[in-house]
Structure formats: C-alpha cells, structure tokens
C-alpha atoms as a PDB file:
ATOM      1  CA  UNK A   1       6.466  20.066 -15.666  1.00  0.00           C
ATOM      2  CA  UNK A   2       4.515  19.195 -18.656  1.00  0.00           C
ATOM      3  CA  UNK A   3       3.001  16.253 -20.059  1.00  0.00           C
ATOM      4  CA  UNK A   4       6.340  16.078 -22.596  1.00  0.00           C
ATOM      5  CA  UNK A   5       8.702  17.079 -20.213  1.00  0.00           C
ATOM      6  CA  UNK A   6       7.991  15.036 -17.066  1.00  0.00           C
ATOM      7  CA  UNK A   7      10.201  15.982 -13.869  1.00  0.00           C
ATOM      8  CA  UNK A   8      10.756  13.705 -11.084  1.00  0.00           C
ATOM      9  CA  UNK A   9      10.828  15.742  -8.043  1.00  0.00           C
ATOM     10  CA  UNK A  10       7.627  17.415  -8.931  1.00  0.00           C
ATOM     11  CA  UNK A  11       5.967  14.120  -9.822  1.00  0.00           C
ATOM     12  CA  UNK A  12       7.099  12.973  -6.334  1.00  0.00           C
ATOM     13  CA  UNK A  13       5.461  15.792  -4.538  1.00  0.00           C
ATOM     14  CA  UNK A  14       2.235  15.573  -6.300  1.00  0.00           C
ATOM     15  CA  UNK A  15       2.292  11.600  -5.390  1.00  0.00           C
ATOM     16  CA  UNK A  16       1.762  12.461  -1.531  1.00  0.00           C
ATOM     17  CA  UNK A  17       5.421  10.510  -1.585  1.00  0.00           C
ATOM     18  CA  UNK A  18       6.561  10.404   1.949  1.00  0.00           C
ATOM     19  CA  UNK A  19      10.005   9.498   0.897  1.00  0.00           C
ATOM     20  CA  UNK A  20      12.535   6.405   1.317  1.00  0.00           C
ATOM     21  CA  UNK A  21      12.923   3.694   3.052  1.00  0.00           C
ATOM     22  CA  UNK A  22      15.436   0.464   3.406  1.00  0.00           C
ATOM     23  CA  UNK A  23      14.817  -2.898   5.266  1.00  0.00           C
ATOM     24  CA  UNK A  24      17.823  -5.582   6.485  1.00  0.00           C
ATOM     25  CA  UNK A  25      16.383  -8.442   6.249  1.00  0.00           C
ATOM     26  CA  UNK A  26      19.270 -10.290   7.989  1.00  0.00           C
ATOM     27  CA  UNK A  27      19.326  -7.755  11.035  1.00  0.00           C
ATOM     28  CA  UNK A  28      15.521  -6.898  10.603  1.00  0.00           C
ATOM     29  CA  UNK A  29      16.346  -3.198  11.049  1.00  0.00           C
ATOM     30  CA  UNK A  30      14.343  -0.388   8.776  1.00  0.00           C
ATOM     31  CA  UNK A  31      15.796   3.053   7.536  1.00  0.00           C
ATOM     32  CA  UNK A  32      13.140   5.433   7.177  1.00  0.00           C
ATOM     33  CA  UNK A  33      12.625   8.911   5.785  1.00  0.00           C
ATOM     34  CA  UNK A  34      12.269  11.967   8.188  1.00  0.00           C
ATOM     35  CA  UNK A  35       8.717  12.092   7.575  1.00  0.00           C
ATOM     36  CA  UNK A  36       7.894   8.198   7.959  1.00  0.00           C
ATOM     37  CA  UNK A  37       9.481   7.929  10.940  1.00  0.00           C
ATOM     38  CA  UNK A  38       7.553  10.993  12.641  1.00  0.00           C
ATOM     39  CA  UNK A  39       4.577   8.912  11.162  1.00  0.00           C
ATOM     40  CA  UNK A  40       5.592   5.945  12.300  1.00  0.00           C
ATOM     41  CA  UNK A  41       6.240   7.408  15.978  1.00  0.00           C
ATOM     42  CA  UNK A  42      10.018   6.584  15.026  1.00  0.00           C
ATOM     43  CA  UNK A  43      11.927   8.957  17.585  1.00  0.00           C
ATOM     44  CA  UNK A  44      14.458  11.645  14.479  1.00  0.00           C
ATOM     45  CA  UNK A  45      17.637   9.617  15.814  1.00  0.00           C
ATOM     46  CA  UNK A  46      16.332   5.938  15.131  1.00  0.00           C
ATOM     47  CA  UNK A  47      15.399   7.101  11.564  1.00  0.00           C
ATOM     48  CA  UNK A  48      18.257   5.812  10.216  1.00  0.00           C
ATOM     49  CA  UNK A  49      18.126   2.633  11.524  1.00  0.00           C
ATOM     50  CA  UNK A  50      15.915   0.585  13.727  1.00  0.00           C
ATOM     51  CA  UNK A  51      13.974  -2.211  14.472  1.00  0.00           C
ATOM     52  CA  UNK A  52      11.413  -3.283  12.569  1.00  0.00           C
ATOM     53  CA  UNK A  53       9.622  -4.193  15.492  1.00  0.00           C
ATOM     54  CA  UNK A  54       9.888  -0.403  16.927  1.00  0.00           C
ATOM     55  CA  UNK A  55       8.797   1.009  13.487  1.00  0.00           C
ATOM     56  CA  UNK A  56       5.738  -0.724  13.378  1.00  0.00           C
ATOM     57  CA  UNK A  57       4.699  -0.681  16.652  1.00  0.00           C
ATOM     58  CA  UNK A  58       2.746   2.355  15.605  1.00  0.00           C
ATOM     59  CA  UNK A  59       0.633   0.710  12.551  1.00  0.00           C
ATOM     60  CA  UNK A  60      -2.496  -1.469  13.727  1.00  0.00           C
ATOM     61  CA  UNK A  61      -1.932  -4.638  15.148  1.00  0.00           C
ATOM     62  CA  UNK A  62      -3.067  -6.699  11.959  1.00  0.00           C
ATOM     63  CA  UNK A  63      -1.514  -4.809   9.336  1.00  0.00           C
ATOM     64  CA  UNK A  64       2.251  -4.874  11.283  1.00  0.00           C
ATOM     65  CA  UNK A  65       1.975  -8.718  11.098  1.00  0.00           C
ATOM     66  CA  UNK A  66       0.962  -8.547   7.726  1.00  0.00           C
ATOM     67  CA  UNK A  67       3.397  -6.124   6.422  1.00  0.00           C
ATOM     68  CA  UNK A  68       6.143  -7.598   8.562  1.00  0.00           C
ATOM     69  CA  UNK A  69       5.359 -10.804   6.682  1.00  0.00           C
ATOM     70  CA  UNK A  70       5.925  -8.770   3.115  1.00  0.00           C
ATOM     71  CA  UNK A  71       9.031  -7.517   3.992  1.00  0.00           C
ATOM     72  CA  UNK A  72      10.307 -10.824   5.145  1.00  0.00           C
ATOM     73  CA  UNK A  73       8.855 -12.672   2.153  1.00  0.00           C
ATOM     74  CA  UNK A  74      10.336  -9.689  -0.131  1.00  0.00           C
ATOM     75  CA  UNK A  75      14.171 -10.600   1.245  1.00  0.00           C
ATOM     76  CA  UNK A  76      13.394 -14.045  -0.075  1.00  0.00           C
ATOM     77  CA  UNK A  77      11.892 -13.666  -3.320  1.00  0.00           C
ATOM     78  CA  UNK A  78      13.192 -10.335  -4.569  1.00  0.00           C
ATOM     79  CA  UNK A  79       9.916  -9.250  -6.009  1.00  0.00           C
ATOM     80  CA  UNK A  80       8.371  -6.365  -6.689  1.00  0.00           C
ATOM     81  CA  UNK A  81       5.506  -5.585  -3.890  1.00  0.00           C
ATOM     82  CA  UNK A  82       3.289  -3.019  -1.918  1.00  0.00           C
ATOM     83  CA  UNK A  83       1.717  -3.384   1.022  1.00  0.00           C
ATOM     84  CA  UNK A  84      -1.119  -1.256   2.724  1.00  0.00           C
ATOM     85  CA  UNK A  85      -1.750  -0.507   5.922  1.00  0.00           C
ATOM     86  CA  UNK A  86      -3.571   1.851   8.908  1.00  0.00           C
ATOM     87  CA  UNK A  87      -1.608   3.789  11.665  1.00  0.00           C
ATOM     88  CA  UNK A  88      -2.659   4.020  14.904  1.00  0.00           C
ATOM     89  CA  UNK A  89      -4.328   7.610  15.482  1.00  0.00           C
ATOM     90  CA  UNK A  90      -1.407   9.755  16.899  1.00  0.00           C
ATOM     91  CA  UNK A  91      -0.966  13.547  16.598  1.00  0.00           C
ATOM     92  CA  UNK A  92      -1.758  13.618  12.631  1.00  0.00           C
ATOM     93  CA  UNK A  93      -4.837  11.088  13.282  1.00  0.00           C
ATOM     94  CA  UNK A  94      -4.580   7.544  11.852  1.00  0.00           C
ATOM     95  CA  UNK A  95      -3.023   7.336   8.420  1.00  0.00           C
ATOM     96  CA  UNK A  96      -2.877   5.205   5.362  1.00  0.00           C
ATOM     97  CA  UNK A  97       0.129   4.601   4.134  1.00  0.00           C
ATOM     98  CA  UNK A  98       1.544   2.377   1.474  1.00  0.00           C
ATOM     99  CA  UNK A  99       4.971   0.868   0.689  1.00  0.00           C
ATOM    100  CA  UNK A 100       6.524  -0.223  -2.583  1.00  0.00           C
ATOM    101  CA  UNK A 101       9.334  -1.700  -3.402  1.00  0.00           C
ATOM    102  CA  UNK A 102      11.764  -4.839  -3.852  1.00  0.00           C
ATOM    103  CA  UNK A 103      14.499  -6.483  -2.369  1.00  0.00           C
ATOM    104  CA  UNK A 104      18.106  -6.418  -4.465  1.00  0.00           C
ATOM    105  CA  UNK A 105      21.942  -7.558  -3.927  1.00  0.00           C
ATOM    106  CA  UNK A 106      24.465  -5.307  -3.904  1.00  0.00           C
ATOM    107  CA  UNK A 107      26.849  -5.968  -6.079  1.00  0.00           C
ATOM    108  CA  UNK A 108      30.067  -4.606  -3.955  1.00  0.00           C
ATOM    109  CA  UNK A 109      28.860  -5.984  -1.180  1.00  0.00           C
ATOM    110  CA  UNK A 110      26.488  -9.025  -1.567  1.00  0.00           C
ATOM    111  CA  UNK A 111      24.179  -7.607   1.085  1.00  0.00           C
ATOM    112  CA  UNK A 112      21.186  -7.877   0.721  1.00  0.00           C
ATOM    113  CA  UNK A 113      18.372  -5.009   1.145  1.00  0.00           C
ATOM    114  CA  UNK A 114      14.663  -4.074   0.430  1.00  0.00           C
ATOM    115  CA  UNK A 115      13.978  -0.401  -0.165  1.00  0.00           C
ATOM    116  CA  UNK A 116      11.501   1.630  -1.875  1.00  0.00           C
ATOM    117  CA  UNK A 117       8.881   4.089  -1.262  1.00  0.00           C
ATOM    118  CA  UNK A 118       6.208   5.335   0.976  1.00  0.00           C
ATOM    119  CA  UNK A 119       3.010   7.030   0.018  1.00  0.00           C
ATOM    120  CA  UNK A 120       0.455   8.573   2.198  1.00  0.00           C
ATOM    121  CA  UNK A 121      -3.211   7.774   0.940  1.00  0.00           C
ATOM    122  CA  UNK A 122      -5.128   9.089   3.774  1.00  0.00           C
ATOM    123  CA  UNK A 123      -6.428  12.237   1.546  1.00  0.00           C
ATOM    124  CA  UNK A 124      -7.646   9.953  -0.924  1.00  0.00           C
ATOM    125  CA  UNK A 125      -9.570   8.109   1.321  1.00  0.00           C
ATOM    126  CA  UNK A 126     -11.160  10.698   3.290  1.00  0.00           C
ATOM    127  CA  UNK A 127     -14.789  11.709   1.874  1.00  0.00           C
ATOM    128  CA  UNK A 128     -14.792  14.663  -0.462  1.00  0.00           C
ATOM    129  CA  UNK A 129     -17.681  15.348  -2.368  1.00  0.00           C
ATOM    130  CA  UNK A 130     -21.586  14.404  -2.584  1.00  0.00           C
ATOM    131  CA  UNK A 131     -22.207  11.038  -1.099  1.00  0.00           C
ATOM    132  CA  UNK A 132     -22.779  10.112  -4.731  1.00  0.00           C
ATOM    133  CA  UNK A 133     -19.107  10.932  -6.006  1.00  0.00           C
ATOM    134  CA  UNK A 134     -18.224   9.577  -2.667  1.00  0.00           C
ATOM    135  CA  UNK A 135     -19.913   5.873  -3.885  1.00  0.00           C
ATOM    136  CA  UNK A 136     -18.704   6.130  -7.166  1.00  0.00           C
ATOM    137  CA  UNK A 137     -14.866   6.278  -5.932  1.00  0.00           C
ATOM    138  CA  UNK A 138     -15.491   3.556  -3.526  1.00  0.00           C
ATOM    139  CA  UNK A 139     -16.955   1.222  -6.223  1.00  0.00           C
ATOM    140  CA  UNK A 140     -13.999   2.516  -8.635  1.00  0.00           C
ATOM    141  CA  UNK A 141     -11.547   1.072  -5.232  1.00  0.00           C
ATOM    142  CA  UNK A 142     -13.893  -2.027  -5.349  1.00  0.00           C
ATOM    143  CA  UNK A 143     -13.557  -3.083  -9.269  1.00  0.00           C
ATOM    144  CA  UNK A 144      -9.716  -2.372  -8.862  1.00  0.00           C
ATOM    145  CA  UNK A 145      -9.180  -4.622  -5.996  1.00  0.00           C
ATOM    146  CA  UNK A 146     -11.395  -7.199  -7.172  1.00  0.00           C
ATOM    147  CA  UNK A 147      -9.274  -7.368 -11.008  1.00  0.00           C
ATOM    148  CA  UNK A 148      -5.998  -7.164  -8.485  1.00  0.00           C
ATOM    149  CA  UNK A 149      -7.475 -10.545  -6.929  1.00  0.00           C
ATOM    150  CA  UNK A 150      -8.558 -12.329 -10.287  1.00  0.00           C
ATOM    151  CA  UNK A 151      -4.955 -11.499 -11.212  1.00  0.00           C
ATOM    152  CA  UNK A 152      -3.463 -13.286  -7.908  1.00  0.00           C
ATOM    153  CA  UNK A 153      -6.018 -16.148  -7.344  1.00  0.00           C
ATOM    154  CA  UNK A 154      -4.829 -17.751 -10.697  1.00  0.00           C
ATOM    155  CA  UNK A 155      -1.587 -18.810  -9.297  1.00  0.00           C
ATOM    156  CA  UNK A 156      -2.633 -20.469  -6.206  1.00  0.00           C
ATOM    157  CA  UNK A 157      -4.291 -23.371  -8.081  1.00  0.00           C
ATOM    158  CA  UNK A 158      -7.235 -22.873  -5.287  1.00  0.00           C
ATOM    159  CA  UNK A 159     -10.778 -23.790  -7.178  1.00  0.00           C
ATOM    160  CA  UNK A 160     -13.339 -23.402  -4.878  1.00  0.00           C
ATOM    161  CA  UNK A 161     -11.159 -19.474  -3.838  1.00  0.00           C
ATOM    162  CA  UNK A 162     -10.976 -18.763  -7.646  1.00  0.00           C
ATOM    163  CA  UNK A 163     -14.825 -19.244  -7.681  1.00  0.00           C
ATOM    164  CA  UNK A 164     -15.457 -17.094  -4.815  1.00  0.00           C
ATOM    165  CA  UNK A 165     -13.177 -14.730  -6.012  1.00  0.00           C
ATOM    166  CA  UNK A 166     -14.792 -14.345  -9.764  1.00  0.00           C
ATOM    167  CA  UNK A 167     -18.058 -14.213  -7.552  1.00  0.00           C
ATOM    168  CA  UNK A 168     -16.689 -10.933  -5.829  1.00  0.00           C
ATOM    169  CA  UNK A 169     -15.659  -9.606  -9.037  1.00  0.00           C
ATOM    170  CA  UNK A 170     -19.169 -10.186 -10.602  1.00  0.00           C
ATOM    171  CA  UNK A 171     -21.219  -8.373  -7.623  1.00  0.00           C
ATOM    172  CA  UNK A 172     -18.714  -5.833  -7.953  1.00  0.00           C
ATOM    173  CA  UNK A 173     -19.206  -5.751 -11.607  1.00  0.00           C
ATOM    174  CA  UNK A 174     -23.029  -5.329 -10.855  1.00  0.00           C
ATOM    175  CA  UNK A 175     -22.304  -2.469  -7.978  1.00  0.00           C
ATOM    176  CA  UNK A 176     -20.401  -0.464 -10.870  1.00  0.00           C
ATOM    177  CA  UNK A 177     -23.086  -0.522 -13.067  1.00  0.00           C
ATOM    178  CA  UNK A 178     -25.993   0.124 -10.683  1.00  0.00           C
ATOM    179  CA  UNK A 179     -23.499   3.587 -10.203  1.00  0.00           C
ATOM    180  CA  UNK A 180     -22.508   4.315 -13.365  1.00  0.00           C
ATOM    181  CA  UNK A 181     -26.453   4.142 -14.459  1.00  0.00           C
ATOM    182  CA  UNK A 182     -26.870   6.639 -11.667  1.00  0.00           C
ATOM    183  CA  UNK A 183     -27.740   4.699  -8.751  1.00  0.00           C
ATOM    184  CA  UNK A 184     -31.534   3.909  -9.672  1.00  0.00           C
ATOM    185  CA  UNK A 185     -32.693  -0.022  -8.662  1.00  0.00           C
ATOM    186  CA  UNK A 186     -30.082  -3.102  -7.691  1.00  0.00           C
ATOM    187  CA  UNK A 187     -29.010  -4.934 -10.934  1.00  0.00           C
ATOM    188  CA  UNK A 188     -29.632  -8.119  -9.813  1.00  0.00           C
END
C-alpha cells in the first residue's frame, strides 16, 4: 500500500479492526465477528447470532446500558454513531473496544439492521513512552473530546450545560498549552 494506492484490507489490519458486526433491532439479537465474540465471551456457535443481552454481558456494567441504549436509538434514527466502552478483564485482560456504524433498510426485504465495525483501542491506551509523551497523548484525548462535546452541546438548546461545557474546553485549552510549552508552571 502506498499513500496513492490505498488498499483496504491492509488499512483494516493496521486499524486494530476486529471485524463485523450486525444488530436486529426488532429481535435484539447481535452477529458478531469471530474475534468479537471471543472478546465479548460470546461462545464460536452464538457468533452468528445472539442476544444482545448475552453479548454484552461481558462489557462493564455502565457501558452495556449505555451502548445498549446506542444501538436501540441507532434502529430509530438511522444515524451514523460509535460508541466506547471497557470489557470486563477476562483471559486477554479488560479491553477497549469501539463500535461504528448505522442502522439501514434493506431494500429486498424492508428489514431493518445496524451493522458496522469494531475496533480494539486497548494498545492505544496503554502507557508507552516517558510519562511526558504519556501526558501529552492524554491531553491530545482531552482537547478531542472536549471539541467532540462543543460540537454536541449545541443541539440540546441546554445553556447553563453549553457553559459548563465551553468551561471544560477552556481548562483543557489551558492543560494543552501548559504541555505543549513543556510542562513548566499552570497557565492559569
């Protein structure tokens, strides 16, 4: 692969993709790729279709509510989404893992399904580095999620969260710089 001729596969592999996966939300049953599913504590032979219950009875308690609550709000709306969350530790330790994806009709059919993708980001969270680099990622994290939330607060026509919100983002703001000026005195 080069930067002119892009290939999917490889771009896949060197995404720490973990492969497919595709939600009812009528039946509330989940098809999952090999791998998820032996991350996900999904016995081989359920893979291809179980409850959404079982497959998440591995992830932490809060994040299966919340991610339950994405796929069921993703069969509604149709939107594009991700959604984050921790595993239990198992055998490979505790994981993050994302999933992206939307919900579409068929067009034979009618049915209607959300699929996508799953991503492993434990790696990319685990420390690597001098505790320096290590802050300077984390901050990086920090001023992405805090843009992500400027981005969604607008919508909610919620004043006093858009002010905490653009609060966040300026403390943020002033971590990143105390970093990128090499981490002498607090900015403010």
């Amino acid at each position: 692969m080069t930067a002119f001729q892009p290939d999917l596969s490889s771009a896949l592999a060197g995404s720490a993709c973990l492969g497919a996966w595709a939600h009812d939300p009528a039946s509330d049953r989940i098809a999952l790729s090999p791998v998820l599913a032996r991350l996900l504590a999904v016995p081989a032979e359920a893979a291809t279709g179980t409850s959404l219950t079982l497959a998440l009875a591995a992830v932490e308690a809060e994040d299966a509510v919340r991610v339950a609550g994405v796929l069921r709000a993703a069969g509604e709306d149709g939107r594009p989404f991700e959604a984050e969350f921790r595993t239990r530790p198992g055998p490979d330790g505790a994981r993050w893992l994302r999933l992206m994806g939307r919900c579409g009709r068929d067009p034979a059919t009618g049915a209607v399904t959300t699929q996508g993708l799953a991503f492993d980001l434990t790696e990319g969270r685990r420390p690597v580095g001098s505790d320096a680099q290590q802050a300077q990622r984390q901050v990086n994290r920090l001023a992405d999620h805090a843009a992500a939330m400027k981005g969604l607060v607008a919508g909610l026509r919620n004043p006093p969260l858009a002010r905490l919100v653009d609060e966040v983002a300026v403390e943020v703001g002033h971590e990143l710089a105390r970093h990128l000026r090499g981490g002498g005195r607090q900015v403010h």
